[in-house]
C-alpha atoms as a PDB file:
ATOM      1  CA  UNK A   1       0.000   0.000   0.000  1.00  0.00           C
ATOM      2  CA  UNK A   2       1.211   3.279  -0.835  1.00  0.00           C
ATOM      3  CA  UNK A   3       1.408   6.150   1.669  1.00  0.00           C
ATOM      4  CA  UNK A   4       0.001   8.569  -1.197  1.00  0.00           C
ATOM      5  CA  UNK A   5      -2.895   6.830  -1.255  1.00  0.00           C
ATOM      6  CA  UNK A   6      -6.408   9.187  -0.227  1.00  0.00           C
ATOM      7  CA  UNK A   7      -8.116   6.751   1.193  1.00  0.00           C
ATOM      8  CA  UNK A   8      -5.486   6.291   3.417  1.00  0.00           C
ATOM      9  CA  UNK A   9      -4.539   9.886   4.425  1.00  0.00           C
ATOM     10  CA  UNK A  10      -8.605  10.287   4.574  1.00  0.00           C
ATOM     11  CA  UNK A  11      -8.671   7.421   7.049  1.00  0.00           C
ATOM     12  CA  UNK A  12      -5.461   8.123   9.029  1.00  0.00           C
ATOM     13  CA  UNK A  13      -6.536  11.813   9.649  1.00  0.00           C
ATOM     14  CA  UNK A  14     -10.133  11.024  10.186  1.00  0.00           C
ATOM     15  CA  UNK A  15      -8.628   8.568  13.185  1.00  0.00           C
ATOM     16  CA  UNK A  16      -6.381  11.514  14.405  1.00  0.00           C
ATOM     17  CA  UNK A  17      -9.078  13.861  14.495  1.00  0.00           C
ATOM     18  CA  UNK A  18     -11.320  11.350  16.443  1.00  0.00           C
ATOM     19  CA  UNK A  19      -8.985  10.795  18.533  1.00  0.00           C
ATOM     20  CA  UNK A  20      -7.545  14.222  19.442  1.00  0.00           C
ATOM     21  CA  UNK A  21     -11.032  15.659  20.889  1.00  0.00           C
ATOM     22  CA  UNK A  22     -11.168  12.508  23.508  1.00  0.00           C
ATOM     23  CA  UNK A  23      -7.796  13.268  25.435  1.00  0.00           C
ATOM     24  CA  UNK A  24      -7.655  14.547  28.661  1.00  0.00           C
ATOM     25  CA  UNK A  25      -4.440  16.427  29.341  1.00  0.00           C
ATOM     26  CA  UNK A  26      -4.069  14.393  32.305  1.00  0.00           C
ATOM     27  CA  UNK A  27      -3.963  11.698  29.799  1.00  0.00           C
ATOM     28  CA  UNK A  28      -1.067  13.250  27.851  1.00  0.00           C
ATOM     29  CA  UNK A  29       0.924  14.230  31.075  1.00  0.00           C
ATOM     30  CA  UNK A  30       0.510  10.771  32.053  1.00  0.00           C
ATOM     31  CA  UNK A  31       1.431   9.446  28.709  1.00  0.00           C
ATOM     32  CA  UNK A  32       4.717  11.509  28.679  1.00  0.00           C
ATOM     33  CA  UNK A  33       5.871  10.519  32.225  1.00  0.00           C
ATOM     34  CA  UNK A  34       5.381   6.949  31.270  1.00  0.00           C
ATOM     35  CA  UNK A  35       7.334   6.957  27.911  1.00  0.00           C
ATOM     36  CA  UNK A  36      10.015   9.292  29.702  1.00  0.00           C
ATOM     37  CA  UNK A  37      10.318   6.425  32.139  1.00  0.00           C
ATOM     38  CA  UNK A  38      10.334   3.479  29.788  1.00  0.00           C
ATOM     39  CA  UNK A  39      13.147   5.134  28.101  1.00  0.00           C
ATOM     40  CA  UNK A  40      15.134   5.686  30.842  1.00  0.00           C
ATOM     41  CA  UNK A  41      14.462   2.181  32.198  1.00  0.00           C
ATOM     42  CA  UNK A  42      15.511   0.696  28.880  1.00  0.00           C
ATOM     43  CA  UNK A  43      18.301   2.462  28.142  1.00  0.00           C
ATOM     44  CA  UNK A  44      19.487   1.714  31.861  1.00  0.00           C
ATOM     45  CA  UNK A  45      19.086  -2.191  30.821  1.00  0.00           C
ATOM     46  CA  UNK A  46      20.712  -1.965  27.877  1.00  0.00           C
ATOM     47  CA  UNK A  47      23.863  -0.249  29.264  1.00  0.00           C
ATOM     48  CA  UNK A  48      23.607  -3.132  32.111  1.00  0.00           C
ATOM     49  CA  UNK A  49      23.549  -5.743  28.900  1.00  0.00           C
ATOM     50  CA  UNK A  50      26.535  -4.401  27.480  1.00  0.00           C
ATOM     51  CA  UNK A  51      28.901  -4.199  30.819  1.00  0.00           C
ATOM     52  CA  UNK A  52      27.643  -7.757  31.841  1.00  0.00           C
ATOM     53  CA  UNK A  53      28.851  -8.743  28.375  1.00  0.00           C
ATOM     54  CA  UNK A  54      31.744  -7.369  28.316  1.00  0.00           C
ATOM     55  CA  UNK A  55      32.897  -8.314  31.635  1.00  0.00           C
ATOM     56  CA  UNK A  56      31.618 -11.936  31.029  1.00  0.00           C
ATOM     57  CA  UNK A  57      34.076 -12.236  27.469  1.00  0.00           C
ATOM     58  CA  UNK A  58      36.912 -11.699  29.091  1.00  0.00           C
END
């Protein structure tokens, strides 16, 4: 499927524009804290990963 495609864009933004009237901006904040701590948390793992590795090659 092409991303060109009008029945796509008409869909997509007809979702977003659905959507976009139902959030709360409690919702959002909420949103935000949780993907700024998912990051963090991963990130944190993956430097973990890479130490334990390295320290178990060797």
């Amino acid at each position: 499927m092409q991303s060109s495609n009008p029945a796509f864009v008409g869909t997509a933004g007809g979702t977003l524009l659905s959507i976009i009237p139902n959030l709360n901006s409690e919702d959002v904040v909420k949103t935000i804290i949780l993907a700024t701590l998912v990051a963090i948390v991963s990130f944190t793992i993956s430097i973990l990963l890479k130490f334990l590795i390295r320290k178990h090659k060797k």
